[in-house]
PDB file of N, CA and C in Angstrom:
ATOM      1  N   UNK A   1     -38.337  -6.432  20.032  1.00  0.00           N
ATOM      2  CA  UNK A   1     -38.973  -7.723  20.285  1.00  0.00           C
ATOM      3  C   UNK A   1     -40.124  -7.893  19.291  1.00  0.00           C
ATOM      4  N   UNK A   2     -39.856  -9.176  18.623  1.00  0.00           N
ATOM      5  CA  UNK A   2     -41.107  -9.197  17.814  1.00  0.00           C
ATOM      6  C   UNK A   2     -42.802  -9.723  18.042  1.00  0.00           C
ATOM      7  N   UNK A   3     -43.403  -8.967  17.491  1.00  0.00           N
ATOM      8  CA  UNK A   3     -44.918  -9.222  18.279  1.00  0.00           C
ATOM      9  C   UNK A   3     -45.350 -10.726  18.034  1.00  0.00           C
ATOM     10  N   UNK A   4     -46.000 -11.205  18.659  1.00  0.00           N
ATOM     11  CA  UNK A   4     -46.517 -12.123  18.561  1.00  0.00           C
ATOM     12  C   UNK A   4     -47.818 -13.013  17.898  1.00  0.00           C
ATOM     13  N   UNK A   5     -47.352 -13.838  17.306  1.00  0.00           N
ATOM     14  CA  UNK A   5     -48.368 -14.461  16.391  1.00  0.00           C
ATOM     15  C   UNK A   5     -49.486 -14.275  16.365  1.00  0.00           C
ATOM     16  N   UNK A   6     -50.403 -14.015  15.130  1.00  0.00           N
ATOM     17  CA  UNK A   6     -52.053 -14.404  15.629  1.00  0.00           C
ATOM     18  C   UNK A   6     -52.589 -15.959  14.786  1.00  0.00           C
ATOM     19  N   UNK A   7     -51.519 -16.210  14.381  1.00  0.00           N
ATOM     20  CA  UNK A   7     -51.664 -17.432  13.901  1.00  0.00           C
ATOM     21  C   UNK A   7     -50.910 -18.958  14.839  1.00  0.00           C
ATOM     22  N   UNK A   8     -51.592 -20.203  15.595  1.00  0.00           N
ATOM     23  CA  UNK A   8     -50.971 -21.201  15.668  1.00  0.00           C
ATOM     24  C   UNK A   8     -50.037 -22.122  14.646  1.00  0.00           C
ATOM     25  N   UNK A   9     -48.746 -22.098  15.469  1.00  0.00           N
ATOM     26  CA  UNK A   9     -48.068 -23.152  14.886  1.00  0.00           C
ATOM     27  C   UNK A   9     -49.176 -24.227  14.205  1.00  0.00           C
ATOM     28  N   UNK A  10     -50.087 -25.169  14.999  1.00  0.00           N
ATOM     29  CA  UNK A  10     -50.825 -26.495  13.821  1.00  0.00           C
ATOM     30  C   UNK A  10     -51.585 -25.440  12.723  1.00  0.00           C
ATOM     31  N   UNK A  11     -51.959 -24.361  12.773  1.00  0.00           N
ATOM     32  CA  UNK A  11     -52.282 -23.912  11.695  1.00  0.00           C
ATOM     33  C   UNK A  11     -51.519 -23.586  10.622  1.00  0.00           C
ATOM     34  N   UNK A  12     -50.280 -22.642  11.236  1.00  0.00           N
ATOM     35  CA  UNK A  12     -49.281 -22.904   9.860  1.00  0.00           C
ATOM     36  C   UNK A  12     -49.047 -24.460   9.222  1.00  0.00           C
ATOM     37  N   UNK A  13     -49.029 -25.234  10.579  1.00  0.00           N
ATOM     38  CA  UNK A  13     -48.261 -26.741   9.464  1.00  0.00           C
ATOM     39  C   UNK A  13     -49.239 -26.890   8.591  1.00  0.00           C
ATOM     40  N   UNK A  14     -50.995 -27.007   9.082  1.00  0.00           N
ATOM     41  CA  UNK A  14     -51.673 -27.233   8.426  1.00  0.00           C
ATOM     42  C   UNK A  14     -51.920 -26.460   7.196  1.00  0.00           C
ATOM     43  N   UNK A  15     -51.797 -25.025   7.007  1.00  0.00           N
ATOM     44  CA  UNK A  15     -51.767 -24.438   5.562  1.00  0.00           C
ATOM     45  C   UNK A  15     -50.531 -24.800   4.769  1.00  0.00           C
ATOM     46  N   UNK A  16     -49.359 -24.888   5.725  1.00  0.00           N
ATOM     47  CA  UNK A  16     -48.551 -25.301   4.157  1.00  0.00           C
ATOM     48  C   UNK A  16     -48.643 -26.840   3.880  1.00  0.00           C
ATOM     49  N   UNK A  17     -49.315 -27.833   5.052  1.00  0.00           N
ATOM     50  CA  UNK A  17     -49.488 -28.843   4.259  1.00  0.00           C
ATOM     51  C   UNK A  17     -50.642 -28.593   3.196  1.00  0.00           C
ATOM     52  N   UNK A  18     -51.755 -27.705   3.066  1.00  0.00           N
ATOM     53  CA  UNK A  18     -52.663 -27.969   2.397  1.00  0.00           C
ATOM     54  C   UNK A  18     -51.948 -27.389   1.023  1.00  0.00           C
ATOM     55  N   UNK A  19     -51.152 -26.541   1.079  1.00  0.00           N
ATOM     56  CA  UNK A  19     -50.608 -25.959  -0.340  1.00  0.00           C
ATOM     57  C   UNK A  19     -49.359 -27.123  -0.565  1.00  0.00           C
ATOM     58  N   UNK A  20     -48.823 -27.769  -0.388  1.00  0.00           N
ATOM     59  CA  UNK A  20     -48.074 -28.988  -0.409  1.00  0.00           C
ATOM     60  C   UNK A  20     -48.973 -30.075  -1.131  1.00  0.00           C
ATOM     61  N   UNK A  21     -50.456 -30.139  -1.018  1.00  0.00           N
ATOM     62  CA  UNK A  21     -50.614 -31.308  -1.014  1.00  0.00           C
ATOM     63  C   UNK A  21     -52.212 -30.457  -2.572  1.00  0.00           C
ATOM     64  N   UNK A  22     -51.728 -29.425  -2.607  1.00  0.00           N
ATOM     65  CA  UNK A  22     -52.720 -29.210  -3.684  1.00  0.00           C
ATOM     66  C   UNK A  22     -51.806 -28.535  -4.717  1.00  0.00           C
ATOM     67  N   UNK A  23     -50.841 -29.280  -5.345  1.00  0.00           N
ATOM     68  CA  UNK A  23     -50.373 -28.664  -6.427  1.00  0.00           C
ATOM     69  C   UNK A  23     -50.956 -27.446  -7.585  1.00  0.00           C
ATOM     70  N   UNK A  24     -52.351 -28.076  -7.420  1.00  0.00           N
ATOM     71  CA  UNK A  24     -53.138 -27.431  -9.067  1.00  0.00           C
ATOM     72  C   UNK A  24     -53.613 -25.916  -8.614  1.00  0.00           C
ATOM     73  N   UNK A  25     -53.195 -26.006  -7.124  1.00  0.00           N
ATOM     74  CA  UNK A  25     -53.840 -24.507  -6.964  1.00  0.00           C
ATOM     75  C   UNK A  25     -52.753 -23.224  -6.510  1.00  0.00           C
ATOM     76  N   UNK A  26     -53.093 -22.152  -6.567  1.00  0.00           N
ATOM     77  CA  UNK A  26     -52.134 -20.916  -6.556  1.00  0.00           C
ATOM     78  C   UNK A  26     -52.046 -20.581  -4.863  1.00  0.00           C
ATOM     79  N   UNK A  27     -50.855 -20.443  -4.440  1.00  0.00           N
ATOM     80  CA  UNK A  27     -50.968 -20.146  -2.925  1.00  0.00           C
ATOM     81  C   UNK A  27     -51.545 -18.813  -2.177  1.00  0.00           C
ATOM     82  N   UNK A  28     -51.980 -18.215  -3.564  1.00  0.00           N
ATOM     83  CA  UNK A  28     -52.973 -16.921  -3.367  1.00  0.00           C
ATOM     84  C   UNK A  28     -54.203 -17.254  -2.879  1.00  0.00           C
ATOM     85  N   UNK A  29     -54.715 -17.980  -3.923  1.00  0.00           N
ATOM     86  CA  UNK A  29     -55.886 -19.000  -3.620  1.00  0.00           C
ATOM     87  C   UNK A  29     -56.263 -19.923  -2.275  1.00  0.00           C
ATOM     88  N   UNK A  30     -55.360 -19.880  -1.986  1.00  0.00           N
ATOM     89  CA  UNK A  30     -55.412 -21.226  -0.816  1.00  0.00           C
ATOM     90  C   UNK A  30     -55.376 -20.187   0.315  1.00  0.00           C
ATOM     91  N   UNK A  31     -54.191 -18.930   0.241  1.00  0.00           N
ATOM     92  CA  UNK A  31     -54.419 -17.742   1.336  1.00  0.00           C
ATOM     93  C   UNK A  31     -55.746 -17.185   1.649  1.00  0.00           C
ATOM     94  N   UNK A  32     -55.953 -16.807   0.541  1.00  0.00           N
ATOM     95  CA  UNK A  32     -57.533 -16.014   0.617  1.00  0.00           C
ATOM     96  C   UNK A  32     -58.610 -17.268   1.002  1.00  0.00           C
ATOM     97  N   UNK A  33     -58.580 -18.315   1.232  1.00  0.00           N
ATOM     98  CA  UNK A  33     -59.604 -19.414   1.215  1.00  0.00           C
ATOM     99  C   UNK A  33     -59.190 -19.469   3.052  1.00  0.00           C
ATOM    100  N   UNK A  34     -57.916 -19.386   2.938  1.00  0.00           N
ATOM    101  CA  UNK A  34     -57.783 -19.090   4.307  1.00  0.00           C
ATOM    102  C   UNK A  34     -58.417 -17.861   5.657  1.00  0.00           C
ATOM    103  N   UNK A  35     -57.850 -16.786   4.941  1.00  0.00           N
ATOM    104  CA  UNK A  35     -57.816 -16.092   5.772  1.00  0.00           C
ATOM    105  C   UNK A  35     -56.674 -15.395   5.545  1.00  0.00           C
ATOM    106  N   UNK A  36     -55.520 -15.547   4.588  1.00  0.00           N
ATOM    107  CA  UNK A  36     -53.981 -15.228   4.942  1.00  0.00           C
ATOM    108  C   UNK A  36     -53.728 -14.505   4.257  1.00  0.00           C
ATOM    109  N   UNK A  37     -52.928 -13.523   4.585  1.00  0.00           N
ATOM    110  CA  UNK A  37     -52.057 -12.364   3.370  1.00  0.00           C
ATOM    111  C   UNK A  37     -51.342 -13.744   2.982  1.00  0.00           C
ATOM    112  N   UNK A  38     -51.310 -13.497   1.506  1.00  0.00           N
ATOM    113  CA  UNK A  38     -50.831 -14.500   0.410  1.00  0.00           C
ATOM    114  C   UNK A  38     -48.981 -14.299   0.629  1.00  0.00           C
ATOM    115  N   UNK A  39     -48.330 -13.708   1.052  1.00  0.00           N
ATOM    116  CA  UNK A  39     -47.038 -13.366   0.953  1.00  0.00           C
ATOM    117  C   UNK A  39     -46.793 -14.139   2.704  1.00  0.00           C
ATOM    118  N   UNK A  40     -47.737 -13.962   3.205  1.00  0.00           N
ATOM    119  CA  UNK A  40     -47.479 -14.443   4.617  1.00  0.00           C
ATOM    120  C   UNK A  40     -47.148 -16.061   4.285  1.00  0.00           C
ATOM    121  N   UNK A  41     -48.430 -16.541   3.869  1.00  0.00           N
ATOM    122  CA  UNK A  41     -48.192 -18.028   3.662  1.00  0.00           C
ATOM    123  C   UNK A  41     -47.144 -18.462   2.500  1.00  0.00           C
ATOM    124  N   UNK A  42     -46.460 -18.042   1.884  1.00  0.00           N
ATOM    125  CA  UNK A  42     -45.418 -18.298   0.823  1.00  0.00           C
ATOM    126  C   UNK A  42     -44.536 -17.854   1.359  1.00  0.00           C
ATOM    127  N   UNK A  43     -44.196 -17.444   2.511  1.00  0.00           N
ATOM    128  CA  UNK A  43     -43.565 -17.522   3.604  1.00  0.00           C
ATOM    129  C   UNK A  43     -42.871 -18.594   4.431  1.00  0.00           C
ATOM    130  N   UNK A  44     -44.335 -18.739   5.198  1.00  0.00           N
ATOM    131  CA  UNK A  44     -44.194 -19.934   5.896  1.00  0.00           C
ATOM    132  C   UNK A  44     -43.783 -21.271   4.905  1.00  0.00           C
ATOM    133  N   UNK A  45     -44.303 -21.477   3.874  1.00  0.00           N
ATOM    134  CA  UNK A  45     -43.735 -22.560   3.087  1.00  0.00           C
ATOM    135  C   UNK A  45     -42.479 -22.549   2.712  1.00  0.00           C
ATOM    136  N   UNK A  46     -42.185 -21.555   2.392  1.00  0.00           N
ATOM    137  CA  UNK A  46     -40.346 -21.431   2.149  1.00  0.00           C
ATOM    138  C   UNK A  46     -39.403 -22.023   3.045  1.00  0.00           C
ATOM    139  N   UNK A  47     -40.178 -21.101   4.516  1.00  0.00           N
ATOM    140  CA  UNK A  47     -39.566 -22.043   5.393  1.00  0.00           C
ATOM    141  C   UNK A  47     -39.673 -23.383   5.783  1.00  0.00           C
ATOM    142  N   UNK A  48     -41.210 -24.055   5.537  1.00  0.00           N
ATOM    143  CA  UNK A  48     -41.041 -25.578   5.805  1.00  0.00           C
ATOM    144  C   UNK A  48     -39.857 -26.196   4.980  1.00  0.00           C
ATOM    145  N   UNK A  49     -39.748 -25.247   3.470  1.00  0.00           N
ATOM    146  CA  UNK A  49     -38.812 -25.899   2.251  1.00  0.00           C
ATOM    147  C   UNK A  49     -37.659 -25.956   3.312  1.00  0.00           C
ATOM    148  N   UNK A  50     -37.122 -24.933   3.637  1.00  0.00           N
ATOM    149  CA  UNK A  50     -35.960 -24.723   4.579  1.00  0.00           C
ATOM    150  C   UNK A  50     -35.686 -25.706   5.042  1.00  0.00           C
ATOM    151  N   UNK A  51     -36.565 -25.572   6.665  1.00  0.00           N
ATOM    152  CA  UNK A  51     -36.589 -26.712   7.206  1.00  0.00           C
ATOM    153  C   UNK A  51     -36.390 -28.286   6.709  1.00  0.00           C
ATOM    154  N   UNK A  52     -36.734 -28.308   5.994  1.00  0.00           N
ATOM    155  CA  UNK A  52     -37.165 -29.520   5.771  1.00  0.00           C
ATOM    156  C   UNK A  52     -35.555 -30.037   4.528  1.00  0.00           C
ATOM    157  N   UNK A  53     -34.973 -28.772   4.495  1.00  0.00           N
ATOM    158  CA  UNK A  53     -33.728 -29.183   3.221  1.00  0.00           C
ATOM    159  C   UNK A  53     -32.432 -29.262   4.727  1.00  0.00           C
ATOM    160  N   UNK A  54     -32.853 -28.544   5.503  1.00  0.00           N
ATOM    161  CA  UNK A  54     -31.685 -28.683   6.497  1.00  0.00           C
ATOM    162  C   UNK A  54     -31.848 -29.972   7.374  1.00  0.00           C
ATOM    163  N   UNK A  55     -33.057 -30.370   7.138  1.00  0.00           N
ATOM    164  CA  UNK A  55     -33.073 -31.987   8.010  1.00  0.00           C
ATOM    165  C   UNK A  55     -32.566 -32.905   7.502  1.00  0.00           C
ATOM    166  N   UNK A  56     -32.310 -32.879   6.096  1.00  0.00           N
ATOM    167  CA  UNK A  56     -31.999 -33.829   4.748  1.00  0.00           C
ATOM    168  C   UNK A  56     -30.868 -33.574   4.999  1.00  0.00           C
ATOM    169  N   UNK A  57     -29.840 -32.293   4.799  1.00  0.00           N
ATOM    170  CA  UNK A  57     -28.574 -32.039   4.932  1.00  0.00           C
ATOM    171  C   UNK A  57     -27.939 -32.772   6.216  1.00  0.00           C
ATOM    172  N   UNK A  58     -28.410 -32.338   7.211  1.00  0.00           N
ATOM    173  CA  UNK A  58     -28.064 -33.202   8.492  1.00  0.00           C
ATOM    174  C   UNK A  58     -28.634 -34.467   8.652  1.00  0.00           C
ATOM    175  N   UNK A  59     -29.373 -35.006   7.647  1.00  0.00           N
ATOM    176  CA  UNK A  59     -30.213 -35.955   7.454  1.00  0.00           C
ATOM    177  C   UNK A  59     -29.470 -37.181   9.207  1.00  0.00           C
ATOM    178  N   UNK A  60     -30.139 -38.709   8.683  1.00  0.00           N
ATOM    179  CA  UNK A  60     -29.908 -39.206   9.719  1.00  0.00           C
ATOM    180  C   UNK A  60     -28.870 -40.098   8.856  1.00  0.00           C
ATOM    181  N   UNK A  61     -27.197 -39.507   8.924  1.00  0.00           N
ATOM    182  CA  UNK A  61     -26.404 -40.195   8.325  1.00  0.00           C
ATOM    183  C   UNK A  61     -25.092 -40.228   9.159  1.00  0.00           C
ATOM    184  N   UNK A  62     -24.543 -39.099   9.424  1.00  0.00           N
ATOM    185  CA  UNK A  62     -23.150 -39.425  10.010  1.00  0.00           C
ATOM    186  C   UNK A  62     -23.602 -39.603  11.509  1.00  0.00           C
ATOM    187  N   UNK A  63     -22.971 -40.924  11.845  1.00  0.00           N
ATOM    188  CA  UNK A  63     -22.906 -41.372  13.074  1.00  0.00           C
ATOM    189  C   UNK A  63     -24.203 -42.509  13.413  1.00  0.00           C
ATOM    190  N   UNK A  64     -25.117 -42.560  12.162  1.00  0.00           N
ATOM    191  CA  UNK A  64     -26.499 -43.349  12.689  1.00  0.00           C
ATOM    192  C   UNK A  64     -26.062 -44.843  12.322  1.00  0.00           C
ATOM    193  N   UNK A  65     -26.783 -45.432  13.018  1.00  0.00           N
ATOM    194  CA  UNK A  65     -26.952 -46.755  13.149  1.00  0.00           C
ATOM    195  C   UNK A  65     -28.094 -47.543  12.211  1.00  0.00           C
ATOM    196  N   UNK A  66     -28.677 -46.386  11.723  1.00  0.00           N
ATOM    197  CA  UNK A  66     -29.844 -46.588  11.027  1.00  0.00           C
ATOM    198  C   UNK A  66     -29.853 -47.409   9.705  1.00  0.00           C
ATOM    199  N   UNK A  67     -30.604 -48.101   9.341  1.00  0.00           N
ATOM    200  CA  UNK A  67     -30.802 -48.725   7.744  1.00  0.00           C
ATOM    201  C   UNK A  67     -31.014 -47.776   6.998  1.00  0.00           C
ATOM    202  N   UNK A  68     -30.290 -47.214   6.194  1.00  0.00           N
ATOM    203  CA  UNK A  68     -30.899 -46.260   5.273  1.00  0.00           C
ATOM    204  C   UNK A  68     -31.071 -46.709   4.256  1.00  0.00           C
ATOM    205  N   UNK A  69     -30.763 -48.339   3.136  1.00  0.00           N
ATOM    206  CA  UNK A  69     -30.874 -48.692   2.367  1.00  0.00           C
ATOM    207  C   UNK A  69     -30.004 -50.184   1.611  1.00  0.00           C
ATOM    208  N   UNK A  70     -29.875 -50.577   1.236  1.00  0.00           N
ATOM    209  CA  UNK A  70     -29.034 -52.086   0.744  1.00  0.00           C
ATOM    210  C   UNK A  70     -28.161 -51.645  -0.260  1.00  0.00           C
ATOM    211  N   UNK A  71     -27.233 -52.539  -0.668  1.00  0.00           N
ATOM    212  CA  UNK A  71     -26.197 -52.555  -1.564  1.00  0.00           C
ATOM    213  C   UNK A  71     -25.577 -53.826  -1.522  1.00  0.00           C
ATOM    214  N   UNK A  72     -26.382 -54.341  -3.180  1.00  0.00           N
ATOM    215  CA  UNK A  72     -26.354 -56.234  -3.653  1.00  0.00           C
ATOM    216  C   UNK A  72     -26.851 -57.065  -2.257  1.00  0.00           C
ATOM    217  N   UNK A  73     -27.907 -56.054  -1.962  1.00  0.00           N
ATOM    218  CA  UNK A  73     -28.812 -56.865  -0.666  1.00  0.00           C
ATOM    219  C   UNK A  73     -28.183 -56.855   0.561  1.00  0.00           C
ATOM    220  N   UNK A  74     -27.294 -56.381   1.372  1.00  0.00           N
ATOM    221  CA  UNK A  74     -26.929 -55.831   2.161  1.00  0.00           C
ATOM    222  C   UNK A  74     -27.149 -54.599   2.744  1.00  0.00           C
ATOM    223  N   UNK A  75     -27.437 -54.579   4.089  1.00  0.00           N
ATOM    224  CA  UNK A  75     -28.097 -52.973   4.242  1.00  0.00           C
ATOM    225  C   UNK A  75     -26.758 -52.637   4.798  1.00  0.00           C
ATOM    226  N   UNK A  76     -27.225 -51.145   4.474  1.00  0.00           N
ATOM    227  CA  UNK A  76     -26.439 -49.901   4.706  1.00  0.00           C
ATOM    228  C   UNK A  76     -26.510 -49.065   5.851  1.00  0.00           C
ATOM    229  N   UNK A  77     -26.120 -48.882   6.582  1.00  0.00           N
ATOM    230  CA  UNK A  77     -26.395 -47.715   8.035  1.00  0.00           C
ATOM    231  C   UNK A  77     -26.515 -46.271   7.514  1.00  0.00           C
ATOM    232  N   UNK A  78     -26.907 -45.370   7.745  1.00  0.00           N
ATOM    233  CA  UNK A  78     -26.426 -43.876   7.578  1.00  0.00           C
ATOM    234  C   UNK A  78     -25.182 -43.417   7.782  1.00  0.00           C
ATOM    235  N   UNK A  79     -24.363 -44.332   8.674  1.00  0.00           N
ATOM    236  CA  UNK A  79     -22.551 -43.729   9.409  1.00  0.00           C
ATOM    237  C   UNK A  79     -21.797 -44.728   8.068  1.00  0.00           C
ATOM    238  N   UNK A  80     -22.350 -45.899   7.067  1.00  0.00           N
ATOM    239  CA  UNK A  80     -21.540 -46.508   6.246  1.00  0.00           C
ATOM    240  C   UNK A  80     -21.942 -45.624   5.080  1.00  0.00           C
ATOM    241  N   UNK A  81     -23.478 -44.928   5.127  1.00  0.00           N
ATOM    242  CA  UNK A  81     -23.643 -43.890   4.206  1.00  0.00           C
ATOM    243  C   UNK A  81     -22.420 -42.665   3.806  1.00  0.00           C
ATOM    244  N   UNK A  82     -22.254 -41.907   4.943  1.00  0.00           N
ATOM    245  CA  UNK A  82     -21.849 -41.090   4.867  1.00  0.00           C
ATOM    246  C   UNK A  82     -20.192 -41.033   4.779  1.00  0.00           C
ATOM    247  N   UNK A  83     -19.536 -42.525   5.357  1.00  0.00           N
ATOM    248  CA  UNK A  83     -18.257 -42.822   4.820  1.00  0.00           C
ATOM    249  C   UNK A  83     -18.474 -43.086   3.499  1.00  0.00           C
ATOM    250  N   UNK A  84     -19.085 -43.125   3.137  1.00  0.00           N
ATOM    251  CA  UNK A  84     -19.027 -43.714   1.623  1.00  0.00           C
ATOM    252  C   UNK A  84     -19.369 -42.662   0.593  1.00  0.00           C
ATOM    253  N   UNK A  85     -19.877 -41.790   0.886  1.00  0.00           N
ATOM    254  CA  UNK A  85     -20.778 -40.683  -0.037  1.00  0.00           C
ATOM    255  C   UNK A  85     -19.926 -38.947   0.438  1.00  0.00           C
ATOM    256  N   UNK A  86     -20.551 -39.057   2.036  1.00  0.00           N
ATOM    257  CA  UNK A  86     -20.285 -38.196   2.466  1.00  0.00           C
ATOM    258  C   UNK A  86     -21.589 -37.558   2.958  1.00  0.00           C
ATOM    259  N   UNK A  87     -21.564 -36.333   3.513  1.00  0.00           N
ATOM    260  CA  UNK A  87     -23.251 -36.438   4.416  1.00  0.00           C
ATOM    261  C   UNK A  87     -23.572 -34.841   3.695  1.00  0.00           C
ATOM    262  N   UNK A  88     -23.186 -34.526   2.498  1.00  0.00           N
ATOM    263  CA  UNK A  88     -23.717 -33.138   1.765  1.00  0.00           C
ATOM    264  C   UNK A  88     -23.253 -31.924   2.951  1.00  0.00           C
ATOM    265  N   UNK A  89     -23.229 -31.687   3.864  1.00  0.00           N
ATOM    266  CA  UNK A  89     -22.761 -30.306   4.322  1.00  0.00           C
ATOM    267  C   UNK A  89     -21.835 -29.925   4.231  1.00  0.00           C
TER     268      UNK A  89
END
């Protein structure tokens, strides 16, 4: 069983948003400004990358009802998306 965090979930979102949103700096930098073993937080960002590529993959396309965009000014659903394209998985 694995031990348990000493870090909160809003704190992770919040460090990898802050390394997300500060390009110019090294995620070493931003660890140690933290508090964080630097490998910990290049971690957690990998996984937001993750996350965040598997929401896109399953994005909101096959089966949605949703506007996802126009074509010659006509909108598009995500379910006419994905007949049409296909939904990447």
């Amino acid at each position: 069983m694995p031990r348990p965090s000493k870090y909160t979930e809003e704190f992770r979102r919040d460090a990898v948003a802050l390394v997300k949103s500060s390009p110019e700096r090294t995620v070493a930098s931003i660890a140690r400004e933290l508090g964080v073993n630097h490998e910990t937080l290049r971690q957690w960002v990998k996984a937001a990358d993750e996350q965040a590529a598997q929401q896109f993959t399953n994005g909101p396309f096959e089966g949605d009802s949703t506007v996802v965009g126009t074509i010659h000014g006509l909108p598009i659903t995500g379910q006419a998306y994905a007949e049409q394209f296909g939904n990447w998985s």
